[in-house]
PDB file of N, CA and C in Angstrom:
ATOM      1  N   UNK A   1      19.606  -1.958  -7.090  1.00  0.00           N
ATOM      2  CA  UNK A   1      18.204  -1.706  -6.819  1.00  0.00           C
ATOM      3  C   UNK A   1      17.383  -1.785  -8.099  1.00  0.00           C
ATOM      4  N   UNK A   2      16.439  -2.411  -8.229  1.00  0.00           N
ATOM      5  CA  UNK A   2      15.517  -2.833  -9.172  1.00  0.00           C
ATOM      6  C   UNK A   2      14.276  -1.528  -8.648  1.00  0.00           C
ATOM      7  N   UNK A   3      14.425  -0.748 -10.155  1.00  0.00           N
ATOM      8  CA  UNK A   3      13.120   0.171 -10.537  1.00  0.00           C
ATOM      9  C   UNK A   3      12.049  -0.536 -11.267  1.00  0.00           C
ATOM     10  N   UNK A   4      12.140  -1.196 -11.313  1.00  0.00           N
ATOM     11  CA  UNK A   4      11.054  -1.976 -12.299  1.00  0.00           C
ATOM     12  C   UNK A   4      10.734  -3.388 -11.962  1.00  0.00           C
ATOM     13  N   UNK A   5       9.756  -3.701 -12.096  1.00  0.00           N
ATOM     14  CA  UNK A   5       9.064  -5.328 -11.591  1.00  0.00           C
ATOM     15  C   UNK A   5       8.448  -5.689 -12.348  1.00  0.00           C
ATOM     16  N   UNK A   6       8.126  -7.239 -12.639  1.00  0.00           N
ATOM     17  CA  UNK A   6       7.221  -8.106 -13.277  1.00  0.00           C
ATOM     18  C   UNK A   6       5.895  -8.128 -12.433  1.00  0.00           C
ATOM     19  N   UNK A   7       4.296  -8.004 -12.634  1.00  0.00           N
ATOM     20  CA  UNK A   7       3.685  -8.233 -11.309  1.00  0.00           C
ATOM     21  C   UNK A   7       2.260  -8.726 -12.242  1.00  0.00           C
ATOM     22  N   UNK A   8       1.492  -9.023 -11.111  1.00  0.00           N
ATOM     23  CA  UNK A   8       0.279  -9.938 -11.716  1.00  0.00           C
ATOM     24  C   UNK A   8      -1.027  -9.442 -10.955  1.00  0.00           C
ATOM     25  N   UNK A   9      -2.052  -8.915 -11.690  1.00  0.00           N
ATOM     26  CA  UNK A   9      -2.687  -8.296 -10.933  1.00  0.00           C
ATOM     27  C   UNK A   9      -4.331  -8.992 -11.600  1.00  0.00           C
ATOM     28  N   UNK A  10      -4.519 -10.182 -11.529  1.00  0.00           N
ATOM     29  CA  UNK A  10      -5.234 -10.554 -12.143  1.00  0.00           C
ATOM     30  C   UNK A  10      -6.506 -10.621 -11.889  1.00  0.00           C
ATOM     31  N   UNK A  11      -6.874 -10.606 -10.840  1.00  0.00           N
ATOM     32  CA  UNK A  11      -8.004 -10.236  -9.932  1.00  0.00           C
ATOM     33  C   UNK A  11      -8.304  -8.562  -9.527  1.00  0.00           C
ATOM     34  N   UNK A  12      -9.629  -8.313  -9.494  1.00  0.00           N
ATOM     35  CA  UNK A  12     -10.070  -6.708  -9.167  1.00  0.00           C
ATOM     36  C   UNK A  12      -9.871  -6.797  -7.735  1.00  0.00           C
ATOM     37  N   UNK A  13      -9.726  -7.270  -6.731  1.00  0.00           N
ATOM     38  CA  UNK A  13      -9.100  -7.258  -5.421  1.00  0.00           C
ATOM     39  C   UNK A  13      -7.302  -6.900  -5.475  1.00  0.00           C
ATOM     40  N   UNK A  14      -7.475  -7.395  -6.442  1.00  0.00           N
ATOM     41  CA  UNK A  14      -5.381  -7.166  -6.605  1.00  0.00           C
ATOM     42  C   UNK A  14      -4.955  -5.812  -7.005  1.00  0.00           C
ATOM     43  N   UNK A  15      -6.008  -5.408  -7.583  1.00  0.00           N
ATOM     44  CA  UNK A  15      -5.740  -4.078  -8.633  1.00  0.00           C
ATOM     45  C   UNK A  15      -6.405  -3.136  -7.660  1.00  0.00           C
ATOM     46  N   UNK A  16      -7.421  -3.466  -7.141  1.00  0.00           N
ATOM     47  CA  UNK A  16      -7.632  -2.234  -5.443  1.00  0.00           C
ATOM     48  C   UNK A  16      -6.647  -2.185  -4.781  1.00  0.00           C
ATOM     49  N   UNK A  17      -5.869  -3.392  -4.053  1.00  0.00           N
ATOM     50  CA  UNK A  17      -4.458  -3.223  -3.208  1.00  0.00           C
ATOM     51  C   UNK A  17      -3.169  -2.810  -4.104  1.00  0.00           C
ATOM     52  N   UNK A  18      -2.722  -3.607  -5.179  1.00  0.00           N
ATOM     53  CA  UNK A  18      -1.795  -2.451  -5.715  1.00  0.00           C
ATOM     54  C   UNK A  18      -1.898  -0.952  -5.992  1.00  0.00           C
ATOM     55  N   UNK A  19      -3.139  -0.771  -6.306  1.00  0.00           N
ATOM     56  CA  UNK A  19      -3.200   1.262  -6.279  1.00  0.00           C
ATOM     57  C   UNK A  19      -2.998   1.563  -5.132  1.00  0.00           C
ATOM     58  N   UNK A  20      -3.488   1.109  -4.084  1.00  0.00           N
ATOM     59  CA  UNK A  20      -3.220   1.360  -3.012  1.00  0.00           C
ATOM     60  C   UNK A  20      -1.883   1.574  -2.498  1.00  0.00           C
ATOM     61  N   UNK A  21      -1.553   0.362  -2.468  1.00  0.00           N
ATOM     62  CA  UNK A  21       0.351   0.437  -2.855  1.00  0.00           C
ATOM     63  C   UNK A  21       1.100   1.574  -3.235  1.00  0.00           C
ATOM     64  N   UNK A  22       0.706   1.584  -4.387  1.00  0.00           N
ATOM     65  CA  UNK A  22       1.490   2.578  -5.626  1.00  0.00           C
ATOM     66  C   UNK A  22       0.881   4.538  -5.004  1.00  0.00           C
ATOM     67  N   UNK A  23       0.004   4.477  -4.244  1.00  0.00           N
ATOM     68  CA  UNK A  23      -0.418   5.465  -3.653  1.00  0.00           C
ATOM     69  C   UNK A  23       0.594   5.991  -2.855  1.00  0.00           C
ATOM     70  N   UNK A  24       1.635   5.392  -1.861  1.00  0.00           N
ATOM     71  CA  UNK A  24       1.828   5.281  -0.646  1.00  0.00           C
ATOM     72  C   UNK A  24       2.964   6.234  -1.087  1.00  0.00           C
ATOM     73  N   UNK A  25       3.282   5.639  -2.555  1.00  0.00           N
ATOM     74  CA  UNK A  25       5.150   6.705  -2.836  1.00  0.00           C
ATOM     75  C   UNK A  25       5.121   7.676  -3.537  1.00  0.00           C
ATOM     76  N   UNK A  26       5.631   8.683  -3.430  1.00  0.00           N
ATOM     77  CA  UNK A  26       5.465  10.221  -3.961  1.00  0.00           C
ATOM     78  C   UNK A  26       6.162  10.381  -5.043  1.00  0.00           C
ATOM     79  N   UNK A  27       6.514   9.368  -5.475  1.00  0.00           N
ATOM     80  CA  UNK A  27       7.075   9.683  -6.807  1.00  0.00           C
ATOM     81  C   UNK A  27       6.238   9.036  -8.274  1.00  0.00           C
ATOM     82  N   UNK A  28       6.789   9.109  -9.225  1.00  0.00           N
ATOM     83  CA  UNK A  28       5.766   8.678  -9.977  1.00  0.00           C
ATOM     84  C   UNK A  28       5.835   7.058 -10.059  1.00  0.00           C
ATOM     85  N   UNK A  29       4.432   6.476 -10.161  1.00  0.00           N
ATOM     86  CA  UNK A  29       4.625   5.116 -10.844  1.00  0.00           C
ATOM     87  C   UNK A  29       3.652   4.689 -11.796  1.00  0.00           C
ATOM     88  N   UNK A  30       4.498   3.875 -12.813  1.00  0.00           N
ATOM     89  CA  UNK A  30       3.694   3.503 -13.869  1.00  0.00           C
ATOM     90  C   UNK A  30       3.578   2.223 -13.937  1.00  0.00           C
ATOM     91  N   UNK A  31       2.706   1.681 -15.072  1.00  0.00           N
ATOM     92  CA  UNK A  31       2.767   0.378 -15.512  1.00  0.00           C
ATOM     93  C   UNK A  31       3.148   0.439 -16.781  1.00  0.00           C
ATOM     94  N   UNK A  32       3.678  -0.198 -17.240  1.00  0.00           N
ATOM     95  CA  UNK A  32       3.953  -0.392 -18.934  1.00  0.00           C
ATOM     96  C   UNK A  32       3.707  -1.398 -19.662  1.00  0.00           C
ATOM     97  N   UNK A  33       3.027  -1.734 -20.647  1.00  0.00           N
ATOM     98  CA  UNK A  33       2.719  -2.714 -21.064  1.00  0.00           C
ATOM     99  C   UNK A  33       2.451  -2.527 -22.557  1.00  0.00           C
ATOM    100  N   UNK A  34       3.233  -3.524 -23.407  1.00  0.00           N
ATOM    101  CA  UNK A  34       3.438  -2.914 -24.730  1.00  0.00           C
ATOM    102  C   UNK A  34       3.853  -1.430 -25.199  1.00  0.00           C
ATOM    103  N   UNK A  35       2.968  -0.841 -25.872  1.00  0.00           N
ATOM    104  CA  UNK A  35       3.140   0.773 -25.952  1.00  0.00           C
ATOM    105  C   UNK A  35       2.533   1.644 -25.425  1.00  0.00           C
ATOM    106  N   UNK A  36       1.617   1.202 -24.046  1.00  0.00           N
ATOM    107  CA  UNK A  36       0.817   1.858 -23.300  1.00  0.00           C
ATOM    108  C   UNK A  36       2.067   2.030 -21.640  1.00  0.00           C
ATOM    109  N   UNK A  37       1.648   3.139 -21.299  1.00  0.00           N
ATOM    110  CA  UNK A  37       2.111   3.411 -20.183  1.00  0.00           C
ATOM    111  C   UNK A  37       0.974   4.142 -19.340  1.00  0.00           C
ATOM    112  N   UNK A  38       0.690   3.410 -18.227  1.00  0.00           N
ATOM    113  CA  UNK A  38      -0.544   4.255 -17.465  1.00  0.00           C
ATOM    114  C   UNK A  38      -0.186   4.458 -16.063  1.00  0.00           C
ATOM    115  N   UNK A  39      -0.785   5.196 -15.424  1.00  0.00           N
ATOM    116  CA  UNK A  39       0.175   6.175 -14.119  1.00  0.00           C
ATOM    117  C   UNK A  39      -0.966   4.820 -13.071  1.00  0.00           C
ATOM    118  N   UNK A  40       0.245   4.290 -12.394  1.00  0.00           N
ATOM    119  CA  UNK A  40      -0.113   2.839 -11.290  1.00  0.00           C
ATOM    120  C   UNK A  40      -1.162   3.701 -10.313  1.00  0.00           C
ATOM    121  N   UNK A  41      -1.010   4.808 -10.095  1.00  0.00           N
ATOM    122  CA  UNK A  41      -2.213   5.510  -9.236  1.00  0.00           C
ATOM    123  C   UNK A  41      -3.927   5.740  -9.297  1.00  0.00           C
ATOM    124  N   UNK A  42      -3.784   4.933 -10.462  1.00  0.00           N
ATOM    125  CA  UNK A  42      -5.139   5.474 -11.152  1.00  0.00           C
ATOM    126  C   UNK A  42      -5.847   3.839 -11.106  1.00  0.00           C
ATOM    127  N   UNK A  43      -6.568   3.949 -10.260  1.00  0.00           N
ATOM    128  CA  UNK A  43      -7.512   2.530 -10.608  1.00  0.00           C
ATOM    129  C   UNK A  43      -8.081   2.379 -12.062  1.00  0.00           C
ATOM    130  N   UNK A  44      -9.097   3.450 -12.192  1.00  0.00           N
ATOM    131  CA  UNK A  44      -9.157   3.305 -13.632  1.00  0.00           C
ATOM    132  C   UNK A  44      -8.101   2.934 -14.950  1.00  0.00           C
ATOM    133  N   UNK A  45      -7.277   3.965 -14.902  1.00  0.00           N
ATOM    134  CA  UNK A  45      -6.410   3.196 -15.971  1.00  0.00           C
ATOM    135  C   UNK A  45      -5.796   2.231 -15.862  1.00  0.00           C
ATOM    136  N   UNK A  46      -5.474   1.519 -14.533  1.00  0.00           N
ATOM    137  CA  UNK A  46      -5.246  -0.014 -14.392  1.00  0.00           C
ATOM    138  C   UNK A  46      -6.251  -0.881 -15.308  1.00  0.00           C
ATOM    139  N   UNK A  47      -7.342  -0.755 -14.610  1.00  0.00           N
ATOM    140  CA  UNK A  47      -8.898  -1.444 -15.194  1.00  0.00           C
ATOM    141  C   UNK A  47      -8.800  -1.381 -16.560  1.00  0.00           C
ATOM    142  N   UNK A  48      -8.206  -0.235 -17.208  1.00  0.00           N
ATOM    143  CA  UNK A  48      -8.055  -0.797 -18.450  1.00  0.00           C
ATOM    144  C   UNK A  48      -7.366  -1.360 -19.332  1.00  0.00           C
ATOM    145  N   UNK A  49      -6.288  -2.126 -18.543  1.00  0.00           N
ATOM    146  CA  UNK A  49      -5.352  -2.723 -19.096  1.00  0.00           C
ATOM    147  C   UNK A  49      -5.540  -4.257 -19.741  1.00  0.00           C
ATOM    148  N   UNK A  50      -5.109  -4.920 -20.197  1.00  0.00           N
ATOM    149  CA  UNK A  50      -5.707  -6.652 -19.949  1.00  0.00           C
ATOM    150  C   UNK A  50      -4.676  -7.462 -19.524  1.00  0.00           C
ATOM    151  N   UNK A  51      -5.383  -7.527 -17.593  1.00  0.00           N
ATOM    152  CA  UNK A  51      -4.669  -8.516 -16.964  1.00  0.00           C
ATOM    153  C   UNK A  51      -4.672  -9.326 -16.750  1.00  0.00           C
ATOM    154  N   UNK A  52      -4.849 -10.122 -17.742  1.00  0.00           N
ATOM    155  CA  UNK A  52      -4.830 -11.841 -17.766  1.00  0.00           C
ATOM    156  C   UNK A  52      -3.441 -12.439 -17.869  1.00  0.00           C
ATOM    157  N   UNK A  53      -2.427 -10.698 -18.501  1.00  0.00           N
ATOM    158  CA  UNK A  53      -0.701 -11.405 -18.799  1.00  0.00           C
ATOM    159  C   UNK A  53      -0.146 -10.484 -17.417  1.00  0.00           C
ATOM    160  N   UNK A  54       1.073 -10.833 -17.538  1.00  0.00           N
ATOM    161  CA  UNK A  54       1.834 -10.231 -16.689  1.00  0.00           C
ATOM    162  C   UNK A  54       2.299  -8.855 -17.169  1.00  0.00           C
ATOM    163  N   UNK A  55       2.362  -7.609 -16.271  1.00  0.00           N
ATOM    164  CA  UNK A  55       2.727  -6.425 -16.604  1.00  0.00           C
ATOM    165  C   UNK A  55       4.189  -6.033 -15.725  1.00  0.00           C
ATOM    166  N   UNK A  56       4.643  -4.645 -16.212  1.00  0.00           N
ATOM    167  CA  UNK A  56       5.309  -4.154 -15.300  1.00  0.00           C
ATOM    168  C   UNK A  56       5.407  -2.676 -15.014  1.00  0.00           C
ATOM    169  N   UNK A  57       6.253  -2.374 -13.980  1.00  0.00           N
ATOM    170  CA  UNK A  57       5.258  -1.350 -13.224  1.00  0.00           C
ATOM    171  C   UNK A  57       6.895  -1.085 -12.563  1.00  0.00           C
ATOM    172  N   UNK A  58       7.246  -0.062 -13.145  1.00  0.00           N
ATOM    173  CA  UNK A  58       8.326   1.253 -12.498  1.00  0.00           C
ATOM    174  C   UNK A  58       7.939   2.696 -11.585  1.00  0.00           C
ATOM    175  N   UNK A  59       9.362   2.085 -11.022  1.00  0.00           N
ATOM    176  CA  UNK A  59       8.897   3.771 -10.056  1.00  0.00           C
ATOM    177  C   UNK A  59      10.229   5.055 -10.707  1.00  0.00           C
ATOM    178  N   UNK A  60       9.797   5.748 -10.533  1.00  0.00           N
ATOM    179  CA  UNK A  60      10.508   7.093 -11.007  1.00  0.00           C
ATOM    180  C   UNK A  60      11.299   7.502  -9.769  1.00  0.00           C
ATOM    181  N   UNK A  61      12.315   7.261  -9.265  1.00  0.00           N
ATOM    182  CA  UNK A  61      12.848   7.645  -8.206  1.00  0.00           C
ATOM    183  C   UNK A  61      14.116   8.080  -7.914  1.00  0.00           C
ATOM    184  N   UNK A  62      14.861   9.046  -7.626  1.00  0.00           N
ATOM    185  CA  UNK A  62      16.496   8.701  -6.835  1.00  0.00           C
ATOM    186  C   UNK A  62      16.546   8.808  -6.073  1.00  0.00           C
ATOM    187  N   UNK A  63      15.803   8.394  -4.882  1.00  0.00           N
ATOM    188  CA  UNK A  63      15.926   8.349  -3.686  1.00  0.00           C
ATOM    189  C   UNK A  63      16.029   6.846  -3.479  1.00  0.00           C
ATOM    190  N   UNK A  64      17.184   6.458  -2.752  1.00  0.00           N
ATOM    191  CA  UNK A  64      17.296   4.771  -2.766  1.00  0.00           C
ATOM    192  C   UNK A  64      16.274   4.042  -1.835  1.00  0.00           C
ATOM    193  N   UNK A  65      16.450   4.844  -0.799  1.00  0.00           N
ATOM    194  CA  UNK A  65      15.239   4.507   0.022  1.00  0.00           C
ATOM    195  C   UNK A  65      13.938   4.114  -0.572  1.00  0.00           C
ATOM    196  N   UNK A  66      13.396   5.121  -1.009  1.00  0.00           N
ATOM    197  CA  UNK A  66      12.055   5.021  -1.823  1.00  0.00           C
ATOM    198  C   UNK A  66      12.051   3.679  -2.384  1.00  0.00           C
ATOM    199  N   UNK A  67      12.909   3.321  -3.533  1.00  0.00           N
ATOM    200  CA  UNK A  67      13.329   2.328  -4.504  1.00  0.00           C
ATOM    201  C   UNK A  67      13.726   0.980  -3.794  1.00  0.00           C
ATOM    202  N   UNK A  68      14.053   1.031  -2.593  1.00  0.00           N
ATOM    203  CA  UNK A  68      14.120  -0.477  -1.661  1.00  0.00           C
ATOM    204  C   UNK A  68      12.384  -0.485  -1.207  1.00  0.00           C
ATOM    205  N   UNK A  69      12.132   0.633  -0.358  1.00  0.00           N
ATOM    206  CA  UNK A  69      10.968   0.620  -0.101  1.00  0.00           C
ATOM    207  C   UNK A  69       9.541   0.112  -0.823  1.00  0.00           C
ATOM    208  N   UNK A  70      10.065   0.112  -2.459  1.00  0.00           N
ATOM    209  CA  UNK A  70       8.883   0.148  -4.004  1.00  0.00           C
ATOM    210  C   UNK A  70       9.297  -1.453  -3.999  1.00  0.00           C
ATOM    211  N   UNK A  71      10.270  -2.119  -3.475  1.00  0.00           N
ATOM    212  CA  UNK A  71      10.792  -3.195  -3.958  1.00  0.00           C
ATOM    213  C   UNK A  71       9.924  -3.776  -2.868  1.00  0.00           C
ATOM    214  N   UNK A  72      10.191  -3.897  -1.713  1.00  0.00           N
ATOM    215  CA  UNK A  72       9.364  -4.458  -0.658  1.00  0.00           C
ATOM    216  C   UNK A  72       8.039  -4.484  -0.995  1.00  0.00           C
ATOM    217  N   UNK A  73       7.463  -3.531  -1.306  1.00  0.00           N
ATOM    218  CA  UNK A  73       5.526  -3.346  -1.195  1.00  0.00           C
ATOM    219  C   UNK A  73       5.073  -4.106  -2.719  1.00  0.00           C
ATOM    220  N   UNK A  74       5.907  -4.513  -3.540  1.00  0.00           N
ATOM    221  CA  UNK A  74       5.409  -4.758  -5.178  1.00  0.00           C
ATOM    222  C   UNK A  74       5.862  -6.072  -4.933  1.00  0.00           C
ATOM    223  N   UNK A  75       6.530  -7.146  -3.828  1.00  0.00           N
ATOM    224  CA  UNK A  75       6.886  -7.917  -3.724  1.00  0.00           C
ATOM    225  C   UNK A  75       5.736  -9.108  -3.892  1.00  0.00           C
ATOM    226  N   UNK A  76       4.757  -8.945  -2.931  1.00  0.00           N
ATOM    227  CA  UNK A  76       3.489  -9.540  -3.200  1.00  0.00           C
ATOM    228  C   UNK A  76       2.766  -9.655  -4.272  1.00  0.00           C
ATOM    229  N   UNK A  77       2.950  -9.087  -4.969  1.00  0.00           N
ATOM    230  CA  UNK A  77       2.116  -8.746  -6.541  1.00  0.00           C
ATOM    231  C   UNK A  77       3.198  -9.372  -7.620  1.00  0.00           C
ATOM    232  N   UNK A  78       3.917  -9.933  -6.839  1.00  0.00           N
ATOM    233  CA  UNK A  78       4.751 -10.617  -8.187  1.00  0.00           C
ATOM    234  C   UNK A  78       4.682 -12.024  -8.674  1.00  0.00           C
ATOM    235  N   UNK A  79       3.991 -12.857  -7.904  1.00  0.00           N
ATOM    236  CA  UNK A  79       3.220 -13.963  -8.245  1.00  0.00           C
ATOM    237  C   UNK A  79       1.709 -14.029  -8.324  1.00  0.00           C
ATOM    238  N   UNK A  80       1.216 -14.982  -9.172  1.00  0.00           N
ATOM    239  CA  UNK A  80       0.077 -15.377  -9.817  1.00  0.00           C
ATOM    240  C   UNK A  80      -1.237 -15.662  -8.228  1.00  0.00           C
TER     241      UNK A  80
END
C-alpha cells in the first residue's frame, strides 16, 4: 500500500476538489514539497504552494482500509 503519491494540482479548480478529497479521511494529510510540509486540508496553505511542479501528498494512517481508500480518491490528481 502506497502512503504517499505524486499529484498535480495545477489549476484552482484542482486544488478546491483535492481539499475536498483530503477532507473526507480522518487522519492526517499532508503535502510535502521541498522543506515545506502543509496539512492537504487547508485550501489556503495549498494556495500557497507553487503548483506549476508536481507535489506529494501523504496520508498518516494504519488503518489499511483508509490507505487503499487515500489511494483510490488521489488517483485522479495524479496526472497533468
Amino acid at each position: 500500500m502506497r502512503t504517499k503519491m505524486t499529484i498535480y494540482l495545477n489549476q484552482v479548480e484542482r486544488v478546491k476538489e483535492f481539499v475536498e478529497a483530503a477532507n473526507k479521511f480522518e487522519s492526517d494529510v499532508d503535502i510535502l514539497m521541498g522543506r515545506y510540509i502543509v496539512d492537504a486540508k487547508s485550501i489556503l496553505g495549498v494556495l500557497s504552494l507553487d503548483l506549476s511542479t508536481a507535489i506529494e501528498v501523504q496520508i498518516h494512517s494504519d488503518n489499511p482500509e483508509e490507505v487503499t481508500y487515500f489511494n483510490s480518491v488521489m488517483i485522479p490528481f495524479e496526472t497533468i
